[in-house]
N, C-alpha and C. Protein backbone atom coordinates (compact mmCIF):
# COMPACT_ATOMS: atom_id res chain seq x y z
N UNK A 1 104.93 108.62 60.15
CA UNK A 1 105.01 109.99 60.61
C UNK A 1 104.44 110.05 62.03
N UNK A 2 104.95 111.20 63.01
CA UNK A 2 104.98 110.82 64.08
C UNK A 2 103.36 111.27 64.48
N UNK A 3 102.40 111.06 65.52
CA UNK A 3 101.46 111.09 65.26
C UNK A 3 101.34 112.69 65.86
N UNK A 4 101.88 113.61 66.53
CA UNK A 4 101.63 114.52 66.86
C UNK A 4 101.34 115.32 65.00
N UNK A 5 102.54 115.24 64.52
CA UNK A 5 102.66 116.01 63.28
C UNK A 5 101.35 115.72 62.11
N UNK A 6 100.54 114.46 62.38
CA UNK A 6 99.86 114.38 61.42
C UNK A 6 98.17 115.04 62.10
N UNK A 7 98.57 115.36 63.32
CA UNK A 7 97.50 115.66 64.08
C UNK A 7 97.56 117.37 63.80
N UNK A 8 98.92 117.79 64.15
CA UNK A 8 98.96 119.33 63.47
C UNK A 8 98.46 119.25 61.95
N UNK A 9 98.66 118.97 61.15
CA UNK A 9 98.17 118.79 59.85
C UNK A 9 96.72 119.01 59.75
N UNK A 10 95.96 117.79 60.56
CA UNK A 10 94.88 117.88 60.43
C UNK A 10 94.10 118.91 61.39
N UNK A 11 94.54 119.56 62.11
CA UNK A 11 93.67 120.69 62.55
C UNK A 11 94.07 122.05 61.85
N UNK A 12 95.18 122.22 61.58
CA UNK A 12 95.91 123.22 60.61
C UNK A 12 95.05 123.20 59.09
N UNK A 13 95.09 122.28 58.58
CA UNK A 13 93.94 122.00 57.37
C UNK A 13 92.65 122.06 57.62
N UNK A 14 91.80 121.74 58.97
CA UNK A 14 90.23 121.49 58.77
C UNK A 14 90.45 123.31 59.37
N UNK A 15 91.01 123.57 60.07
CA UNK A 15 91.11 125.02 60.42
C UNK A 15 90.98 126.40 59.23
N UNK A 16 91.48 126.00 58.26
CA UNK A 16 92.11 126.66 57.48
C UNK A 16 90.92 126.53 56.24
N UNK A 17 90.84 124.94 56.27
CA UNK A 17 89.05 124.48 55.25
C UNK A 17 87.87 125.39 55.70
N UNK A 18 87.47 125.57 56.63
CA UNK A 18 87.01 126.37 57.80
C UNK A 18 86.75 127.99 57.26
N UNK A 19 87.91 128.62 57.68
CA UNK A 19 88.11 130.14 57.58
C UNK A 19 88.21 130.11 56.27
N UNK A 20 88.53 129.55 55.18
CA UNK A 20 88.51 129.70 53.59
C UNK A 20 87.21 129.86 53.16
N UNK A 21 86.57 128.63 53.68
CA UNK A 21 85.14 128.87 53.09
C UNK A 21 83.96 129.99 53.75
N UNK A 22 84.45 130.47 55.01
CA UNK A 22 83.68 131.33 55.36
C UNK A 22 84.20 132.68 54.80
N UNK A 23 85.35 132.73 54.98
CA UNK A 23 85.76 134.10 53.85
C UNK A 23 85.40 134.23 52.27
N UNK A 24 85.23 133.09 51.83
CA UNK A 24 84.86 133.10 50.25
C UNK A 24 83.45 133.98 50.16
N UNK A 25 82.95 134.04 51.03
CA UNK A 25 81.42 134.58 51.17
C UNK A 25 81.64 136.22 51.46
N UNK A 26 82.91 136.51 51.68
CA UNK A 26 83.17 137.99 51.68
C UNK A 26 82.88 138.67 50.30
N UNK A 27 83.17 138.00 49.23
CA UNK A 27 82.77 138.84 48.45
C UNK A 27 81.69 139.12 48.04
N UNK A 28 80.38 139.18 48.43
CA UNK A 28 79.15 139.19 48.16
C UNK A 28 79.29 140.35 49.68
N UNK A 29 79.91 140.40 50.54
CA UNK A 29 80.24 141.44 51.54
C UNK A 29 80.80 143.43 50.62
N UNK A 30 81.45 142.62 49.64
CA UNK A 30 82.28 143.84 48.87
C UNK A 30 80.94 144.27 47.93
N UNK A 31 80.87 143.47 47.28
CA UNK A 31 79.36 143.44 46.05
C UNK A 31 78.38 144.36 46.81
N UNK A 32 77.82 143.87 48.51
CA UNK A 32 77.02 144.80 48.82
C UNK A 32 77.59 146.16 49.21
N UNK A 33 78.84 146.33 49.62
CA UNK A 33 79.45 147.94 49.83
C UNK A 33 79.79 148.32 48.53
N UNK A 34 80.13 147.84 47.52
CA UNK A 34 80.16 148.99 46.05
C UNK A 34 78.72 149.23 45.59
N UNK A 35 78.07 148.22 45.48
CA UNK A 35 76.36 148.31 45.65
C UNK A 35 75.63 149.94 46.26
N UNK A 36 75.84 149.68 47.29
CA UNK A 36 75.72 151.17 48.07
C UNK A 36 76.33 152.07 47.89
N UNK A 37 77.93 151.95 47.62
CA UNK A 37 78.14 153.17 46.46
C UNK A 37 77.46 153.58 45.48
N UNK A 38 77.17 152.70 44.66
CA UNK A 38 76.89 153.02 43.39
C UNK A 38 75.09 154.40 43.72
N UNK A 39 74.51 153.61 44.50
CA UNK A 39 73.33 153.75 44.82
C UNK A 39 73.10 155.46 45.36
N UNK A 40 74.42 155.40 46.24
CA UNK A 40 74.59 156.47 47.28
C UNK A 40 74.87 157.31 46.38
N UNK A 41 75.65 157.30 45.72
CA UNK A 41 76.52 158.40 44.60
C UNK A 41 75.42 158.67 43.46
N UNK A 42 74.60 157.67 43.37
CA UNK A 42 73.35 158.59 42.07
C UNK A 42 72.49 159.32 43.01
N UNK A 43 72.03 158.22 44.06
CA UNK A 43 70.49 158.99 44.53
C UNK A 43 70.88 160.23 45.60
N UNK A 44 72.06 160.17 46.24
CA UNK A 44 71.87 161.07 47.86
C UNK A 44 73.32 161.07 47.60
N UNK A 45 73.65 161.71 49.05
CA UNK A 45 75.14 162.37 49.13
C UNK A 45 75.99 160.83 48.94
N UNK A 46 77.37 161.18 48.04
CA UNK A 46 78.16 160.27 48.16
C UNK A 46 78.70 159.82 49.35
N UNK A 47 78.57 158.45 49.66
CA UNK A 47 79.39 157.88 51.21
C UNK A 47 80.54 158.10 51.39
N UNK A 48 81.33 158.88 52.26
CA UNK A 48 82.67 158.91 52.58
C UNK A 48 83.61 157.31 52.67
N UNK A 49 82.21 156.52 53.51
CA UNK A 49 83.05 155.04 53.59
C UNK A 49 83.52 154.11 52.87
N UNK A 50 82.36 154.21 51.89
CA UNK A 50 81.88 153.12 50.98
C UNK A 50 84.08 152.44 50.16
N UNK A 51 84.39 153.73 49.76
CA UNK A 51 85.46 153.32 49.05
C UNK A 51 86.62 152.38 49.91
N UNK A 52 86.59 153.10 51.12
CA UNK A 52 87.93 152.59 52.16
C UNK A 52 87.31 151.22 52.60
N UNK A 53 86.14 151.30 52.78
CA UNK A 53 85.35 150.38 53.37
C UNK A 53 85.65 148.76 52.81
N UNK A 54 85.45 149.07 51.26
CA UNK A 54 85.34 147.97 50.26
C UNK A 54 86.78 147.28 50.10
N UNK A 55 87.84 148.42 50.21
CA UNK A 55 89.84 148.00 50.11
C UNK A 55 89.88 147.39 51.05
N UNK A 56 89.47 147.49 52.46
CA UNK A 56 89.30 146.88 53.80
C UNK A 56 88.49 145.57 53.51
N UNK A 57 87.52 145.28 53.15
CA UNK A 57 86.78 143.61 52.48
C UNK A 57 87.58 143.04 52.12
N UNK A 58 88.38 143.91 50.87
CA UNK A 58 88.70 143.43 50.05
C UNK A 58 90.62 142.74 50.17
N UNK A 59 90.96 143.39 51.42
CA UNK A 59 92.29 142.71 52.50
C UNK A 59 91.71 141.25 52.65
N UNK A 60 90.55 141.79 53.68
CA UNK A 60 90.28 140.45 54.75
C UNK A 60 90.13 139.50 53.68
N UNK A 61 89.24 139.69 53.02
CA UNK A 61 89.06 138.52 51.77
C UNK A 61 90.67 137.82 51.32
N UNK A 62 91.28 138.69 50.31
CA UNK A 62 92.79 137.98 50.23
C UNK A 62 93.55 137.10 51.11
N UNK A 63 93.53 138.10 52.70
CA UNK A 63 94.34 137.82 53.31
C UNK A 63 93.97 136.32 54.07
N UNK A 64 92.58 136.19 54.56
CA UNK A 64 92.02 135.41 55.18
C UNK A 64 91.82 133.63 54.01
N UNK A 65 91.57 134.64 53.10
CA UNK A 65 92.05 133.03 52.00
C UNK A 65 93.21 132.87 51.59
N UNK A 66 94.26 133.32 51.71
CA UNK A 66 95.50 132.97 51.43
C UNK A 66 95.65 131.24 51.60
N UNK A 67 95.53 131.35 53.30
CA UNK A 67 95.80 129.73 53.54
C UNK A 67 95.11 128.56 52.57
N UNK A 68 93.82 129.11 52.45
CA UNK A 68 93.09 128.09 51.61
C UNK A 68 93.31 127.62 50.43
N UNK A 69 93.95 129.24 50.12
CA UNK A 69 94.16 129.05 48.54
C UNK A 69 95.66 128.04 48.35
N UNK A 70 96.85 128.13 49.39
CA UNK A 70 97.77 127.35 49.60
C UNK A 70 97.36 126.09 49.71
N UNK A 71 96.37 125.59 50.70
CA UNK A 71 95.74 124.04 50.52
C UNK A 71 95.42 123.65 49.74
N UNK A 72 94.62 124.45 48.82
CA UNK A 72 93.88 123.52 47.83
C UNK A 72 94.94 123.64 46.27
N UNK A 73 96.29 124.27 46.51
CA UNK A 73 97.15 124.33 45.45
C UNK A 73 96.85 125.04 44.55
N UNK A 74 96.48 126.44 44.82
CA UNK A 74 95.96 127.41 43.72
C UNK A 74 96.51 128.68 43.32
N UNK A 75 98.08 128.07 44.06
CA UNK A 75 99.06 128.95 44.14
C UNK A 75 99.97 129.30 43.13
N UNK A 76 100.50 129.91 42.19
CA UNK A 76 100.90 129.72 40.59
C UNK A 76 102.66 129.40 40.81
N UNK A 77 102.37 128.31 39.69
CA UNK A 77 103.75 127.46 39.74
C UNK A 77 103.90 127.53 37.86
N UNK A 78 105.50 127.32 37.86
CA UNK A 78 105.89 127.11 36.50
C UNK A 78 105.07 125.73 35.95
N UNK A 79 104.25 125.80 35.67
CA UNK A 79 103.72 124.39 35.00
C UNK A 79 104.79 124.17 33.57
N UNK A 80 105.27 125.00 33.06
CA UNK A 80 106.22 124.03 31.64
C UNK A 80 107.02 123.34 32.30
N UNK A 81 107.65 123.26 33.49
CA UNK A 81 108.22 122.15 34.18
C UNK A 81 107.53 121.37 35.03
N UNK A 82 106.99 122.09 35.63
CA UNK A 82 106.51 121.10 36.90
C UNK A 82 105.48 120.15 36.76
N UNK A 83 104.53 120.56 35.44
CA UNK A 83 103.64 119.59 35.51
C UNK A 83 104.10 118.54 34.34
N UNK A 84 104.76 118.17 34.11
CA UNK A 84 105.36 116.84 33.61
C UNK A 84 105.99 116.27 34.65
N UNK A 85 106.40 116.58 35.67
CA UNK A 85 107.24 116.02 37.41
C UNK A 85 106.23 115.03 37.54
N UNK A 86 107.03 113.85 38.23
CA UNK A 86 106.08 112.75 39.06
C UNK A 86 105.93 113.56 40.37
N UNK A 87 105.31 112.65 41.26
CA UNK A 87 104.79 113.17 42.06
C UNK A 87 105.97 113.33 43.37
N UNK A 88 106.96 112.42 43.32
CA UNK A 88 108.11 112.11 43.86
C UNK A 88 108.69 113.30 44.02
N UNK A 89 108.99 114.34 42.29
CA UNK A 89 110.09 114.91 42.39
C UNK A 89 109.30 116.33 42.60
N UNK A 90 107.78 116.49 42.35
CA UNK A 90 107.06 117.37 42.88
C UNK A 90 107.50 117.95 44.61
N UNK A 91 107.40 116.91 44.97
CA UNK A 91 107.26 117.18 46.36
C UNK A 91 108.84 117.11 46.97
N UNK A 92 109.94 116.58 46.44
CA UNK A 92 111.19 117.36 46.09
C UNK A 92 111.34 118.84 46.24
N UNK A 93 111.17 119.32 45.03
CA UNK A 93 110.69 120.70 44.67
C UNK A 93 110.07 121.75 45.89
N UNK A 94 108.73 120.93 45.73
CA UNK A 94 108.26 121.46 46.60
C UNK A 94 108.42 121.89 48.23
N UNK A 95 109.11 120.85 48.60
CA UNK A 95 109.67 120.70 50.23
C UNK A 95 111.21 121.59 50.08
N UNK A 96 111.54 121.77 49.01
CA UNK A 96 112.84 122.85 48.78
C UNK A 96 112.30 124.50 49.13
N UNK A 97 111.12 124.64 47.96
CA UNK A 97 110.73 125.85 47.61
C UNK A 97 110.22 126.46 48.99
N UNK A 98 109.19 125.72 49.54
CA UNK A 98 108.49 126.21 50.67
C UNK A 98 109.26 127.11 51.89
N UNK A 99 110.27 126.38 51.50
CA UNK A 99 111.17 127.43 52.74
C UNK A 99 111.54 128.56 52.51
N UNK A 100 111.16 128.98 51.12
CA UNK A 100 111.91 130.53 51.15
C UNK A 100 110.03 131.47 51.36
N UNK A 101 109.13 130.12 51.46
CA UNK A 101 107.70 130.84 51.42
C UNK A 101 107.46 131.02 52.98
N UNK A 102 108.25 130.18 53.63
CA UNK A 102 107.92 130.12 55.17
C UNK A 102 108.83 131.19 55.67
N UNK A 103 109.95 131.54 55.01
CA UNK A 103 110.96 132.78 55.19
C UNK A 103 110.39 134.12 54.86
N UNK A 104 110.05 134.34 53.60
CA UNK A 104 108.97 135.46 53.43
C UNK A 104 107.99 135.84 54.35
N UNK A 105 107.11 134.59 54.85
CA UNK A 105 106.02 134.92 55.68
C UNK A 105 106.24 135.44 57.10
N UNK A 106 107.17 135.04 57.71
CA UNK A 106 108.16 135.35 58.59
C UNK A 106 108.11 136.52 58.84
N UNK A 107 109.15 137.11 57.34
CA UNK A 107 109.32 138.34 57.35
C UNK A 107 108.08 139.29 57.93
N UNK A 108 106.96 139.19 56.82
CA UNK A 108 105.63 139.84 56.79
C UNK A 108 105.29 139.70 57.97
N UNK A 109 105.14 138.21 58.50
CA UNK A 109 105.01 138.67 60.27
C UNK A 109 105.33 139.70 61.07
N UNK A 110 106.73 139.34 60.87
CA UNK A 110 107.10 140.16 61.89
C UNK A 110 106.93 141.74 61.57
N UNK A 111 106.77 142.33 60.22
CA UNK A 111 106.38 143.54 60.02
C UNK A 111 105.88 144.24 60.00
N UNK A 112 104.41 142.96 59.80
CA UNK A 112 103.28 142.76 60.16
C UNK A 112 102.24 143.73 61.78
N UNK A 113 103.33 142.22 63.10
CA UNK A 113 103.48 142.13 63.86
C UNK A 113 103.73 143.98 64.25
N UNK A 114 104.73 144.35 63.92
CA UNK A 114 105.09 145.83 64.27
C UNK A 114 104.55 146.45 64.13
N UNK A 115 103.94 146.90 62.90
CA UNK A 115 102.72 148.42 62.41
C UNK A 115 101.36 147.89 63.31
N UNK A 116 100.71 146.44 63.31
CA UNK A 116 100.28 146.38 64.49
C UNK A 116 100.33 147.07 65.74
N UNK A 117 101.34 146.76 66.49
CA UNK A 117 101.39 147.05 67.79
C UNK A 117 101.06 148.80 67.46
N UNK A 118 102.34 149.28 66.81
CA UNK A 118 102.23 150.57 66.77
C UNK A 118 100.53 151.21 66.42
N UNK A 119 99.59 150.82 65.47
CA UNK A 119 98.79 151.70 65.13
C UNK A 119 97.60 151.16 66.52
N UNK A 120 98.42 150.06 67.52
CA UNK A 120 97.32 149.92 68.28
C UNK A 120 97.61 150.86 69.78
N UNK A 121 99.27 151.09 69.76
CA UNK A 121 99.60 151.95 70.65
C UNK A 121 99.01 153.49 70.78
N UNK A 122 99.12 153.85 69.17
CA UNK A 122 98.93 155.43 68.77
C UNK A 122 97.88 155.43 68.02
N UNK A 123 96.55 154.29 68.50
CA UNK A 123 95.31 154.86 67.75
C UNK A 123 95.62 155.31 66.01
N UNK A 124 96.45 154.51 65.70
CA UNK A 124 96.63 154.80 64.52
C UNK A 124 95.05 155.35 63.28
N UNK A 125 95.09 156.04 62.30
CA UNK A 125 93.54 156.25 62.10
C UNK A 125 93.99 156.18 60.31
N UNK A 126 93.50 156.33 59.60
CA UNK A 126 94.01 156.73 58.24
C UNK A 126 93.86 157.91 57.99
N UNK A 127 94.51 158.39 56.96
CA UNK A 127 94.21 160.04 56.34
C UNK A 127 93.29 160.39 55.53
N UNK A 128 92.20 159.85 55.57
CA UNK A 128 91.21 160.10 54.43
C UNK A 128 90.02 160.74 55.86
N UNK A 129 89.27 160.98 54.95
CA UNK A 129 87.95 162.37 55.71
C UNK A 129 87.10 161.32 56.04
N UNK A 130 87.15 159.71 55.94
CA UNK A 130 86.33 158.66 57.21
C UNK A 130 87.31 158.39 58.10
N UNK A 131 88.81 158.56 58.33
CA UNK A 131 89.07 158.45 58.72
C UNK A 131 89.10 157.26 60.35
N UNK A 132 89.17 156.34 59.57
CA UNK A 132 88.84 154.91 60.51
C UNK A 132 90.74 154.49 60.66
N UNK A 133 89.61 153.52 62.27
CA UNK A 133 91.14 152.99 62.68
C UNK A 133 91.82 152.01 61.76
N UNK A 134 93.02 151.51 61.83
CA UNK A 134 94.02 151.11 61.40
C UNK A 134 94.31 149.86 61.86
N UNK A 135 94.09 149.84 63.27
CA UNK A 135 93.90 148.49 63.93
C UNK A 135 93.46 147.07 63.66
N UNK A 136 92.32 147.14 63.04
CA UNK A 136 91.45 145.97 62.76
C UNK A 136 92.14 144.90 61.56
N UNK A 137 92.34 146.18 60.93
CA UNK A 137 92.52 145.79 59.17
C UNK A 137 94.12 144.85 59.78
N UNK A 138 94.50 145.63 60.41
CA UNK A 138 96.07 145.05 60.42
C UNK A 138 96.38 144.01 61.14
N UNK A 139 95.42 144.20 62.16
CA UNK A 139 95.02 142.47 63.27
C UNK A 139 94.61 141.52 62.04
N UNK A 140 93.84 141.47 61.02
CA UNK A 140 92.73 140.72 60.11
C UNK A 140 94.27 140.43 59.10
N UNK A 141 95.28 141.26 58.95
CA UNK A 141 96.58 140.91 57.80
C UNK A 141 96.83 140.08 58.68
N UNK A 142 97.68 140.45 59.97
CA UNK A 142 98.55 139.31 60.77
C UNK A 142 97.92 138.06 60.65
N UNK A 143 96.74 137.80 61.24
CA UNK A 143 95.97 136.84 61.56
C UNK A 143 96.30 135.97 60.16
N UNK A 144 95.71 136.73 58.66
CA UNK A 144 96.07 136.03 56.96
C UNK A 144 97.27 135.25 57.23
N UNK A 145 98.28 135.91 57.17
CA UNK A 145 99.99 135.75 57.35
C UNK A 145 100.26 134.50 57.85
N UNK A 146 99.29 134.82 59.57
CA UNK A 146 100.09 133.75 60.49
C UNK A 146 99.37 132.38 60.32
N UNK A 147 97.71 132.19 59.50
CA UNK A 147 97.34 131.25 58.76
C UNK A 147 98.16 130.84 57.89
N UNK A 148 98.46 131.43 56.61
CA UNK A 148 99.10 130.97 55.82
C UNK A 148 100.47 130.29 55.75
N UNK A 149 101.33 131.18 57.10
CA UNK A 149 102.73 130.53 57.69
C UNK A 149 102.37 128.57 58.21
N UNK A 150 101.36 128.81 58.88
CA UNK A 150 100.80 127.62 59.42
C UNK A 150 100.12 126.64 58.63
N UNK A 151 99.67 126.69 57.13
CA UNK A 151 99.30 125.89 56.13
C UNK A 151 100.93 125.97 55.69
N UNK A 152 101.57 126.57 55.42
CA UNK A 152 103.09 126.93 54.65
C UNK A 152 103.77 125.41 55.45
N UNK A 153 103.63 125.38 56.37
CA UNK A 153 104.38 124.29 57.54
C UNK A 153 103.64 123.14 57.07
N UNK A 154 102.42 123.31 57.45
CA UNK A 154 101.48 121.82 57.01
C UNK A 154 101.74 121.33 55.58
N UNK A 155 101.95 122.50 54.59
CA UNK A 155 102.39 121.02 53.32
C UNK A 155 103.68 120.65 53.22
N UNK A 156 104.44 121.59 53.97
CA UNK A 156 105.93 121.07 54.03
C UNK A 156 105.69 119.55 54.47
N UNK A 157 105.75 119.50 55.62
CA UNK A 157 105.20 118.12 56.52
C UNK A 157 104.36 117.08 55.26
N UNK A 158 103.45 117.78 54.59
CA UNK A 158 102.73 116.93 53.69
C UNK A 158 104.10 116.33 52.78
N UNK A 159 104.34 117.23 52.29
CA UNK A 159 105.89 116.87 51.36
C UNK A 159 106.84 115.86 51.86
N UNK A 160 107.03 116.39 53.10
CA UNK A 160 107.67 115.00 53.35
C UNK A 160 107.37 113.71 53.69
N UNK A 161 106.17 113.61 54.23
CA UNK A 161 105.38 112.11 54.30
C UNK A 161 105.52 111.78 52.71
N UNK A 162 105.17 112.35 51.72
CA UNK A 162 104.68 111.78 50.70
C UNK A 162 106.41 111.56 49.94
N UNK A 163 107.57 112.12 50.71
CA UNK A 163 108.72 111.68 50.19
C UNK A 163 109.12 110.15 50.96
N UNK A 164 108.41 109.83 52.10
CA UNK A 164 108.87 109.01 52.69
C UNK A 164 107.92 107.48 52.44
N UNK A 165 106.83 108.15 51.32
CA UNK A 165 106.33 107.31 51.39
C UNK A 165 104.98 106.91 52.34
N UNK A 166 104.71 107.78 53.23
CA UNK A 166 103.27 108.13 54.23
C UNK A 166 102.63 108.38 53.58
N UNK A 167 101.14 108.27 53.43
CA UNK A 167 100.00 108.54 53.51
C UNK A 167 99.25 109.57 54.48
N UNK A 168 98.74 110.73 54.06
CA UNK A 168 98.71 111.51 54.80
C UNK A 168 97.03 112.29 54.61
């Protein structure tokens, strides 16, 4: 395999090893904003934020581990077939399937990509009475997306070394 491609691999993966494990620590981020709900809503006035606040964690979290969760294969597959497959016809399969995952992601990009621009053109805000921007959350999706498009590529590439017989 040519050496550029195994070099994308490996920064695409330690990249991705990276932002997975620092996002895994988001949820102890959510734990402390329902926390303060809970707290806020017995002892003193209920927080306006606390709820939007926590759906917003609780994006970045998903979105930001997506890729990881694609690396480390924690992605749900028909196992009554697939896990009797050698490893050969796995990655068959697999180097088939990926393309309609790299097509999807695409999509989401680019749709992505759009409500972006727009809620960054028009201060986009939400409709609730905290009324926060729109911006961040949707920079923090793209960013998920365009990780996960970019692990989506890296096991393709994995797939095919391991059809050709590479070590990777």
């Amino acid at each position: 395999m040519h050496p550029a491609l195994l070099g994308y691999i490996r920064v695409v993966d330690g990249s991705n090893r990276i932002v997975g494990r620092l996002v895994m620590y988001g949820i102890f981020v959510m734990m402390g904003i329902l926390l303060w709900s809970s707290i806020s809503k017995t002892f003193f006035l209920p927080s306006l934020w606390t709820l939007e606040m926590a759906q917003f964690a609780m994006v970045a979290y998903y979105m930001l581990g997506g890729a990881y969760s694609i690396q480390l294969g924690s992605n749900v597959r028909m196992d009554l077939f697939y896990g009797g497959w050698s490893d050969r016809r796995k990655a068959w399969v697999d180097a088939f399937t990926v393309f309609f995952l790299i097509f999807y992601l695409c999509i989401l990009l680019y749709g992505g990509y759009e409500s972006t621009s727009y809620a960054l053109q028009y201060n986009e805000r939400s409709p609730t009475a905290w009324r926060p921007y729109l911006a961040p959350i949707k920079i923090i999706m793209c960013l998920g997306v365009f990780l996960m498009l970019l692990q989506a590529i890296s096991e393709l590439l994995k797939d095919i070394a391991k059809l050709r017989g590479v070590s990777v």
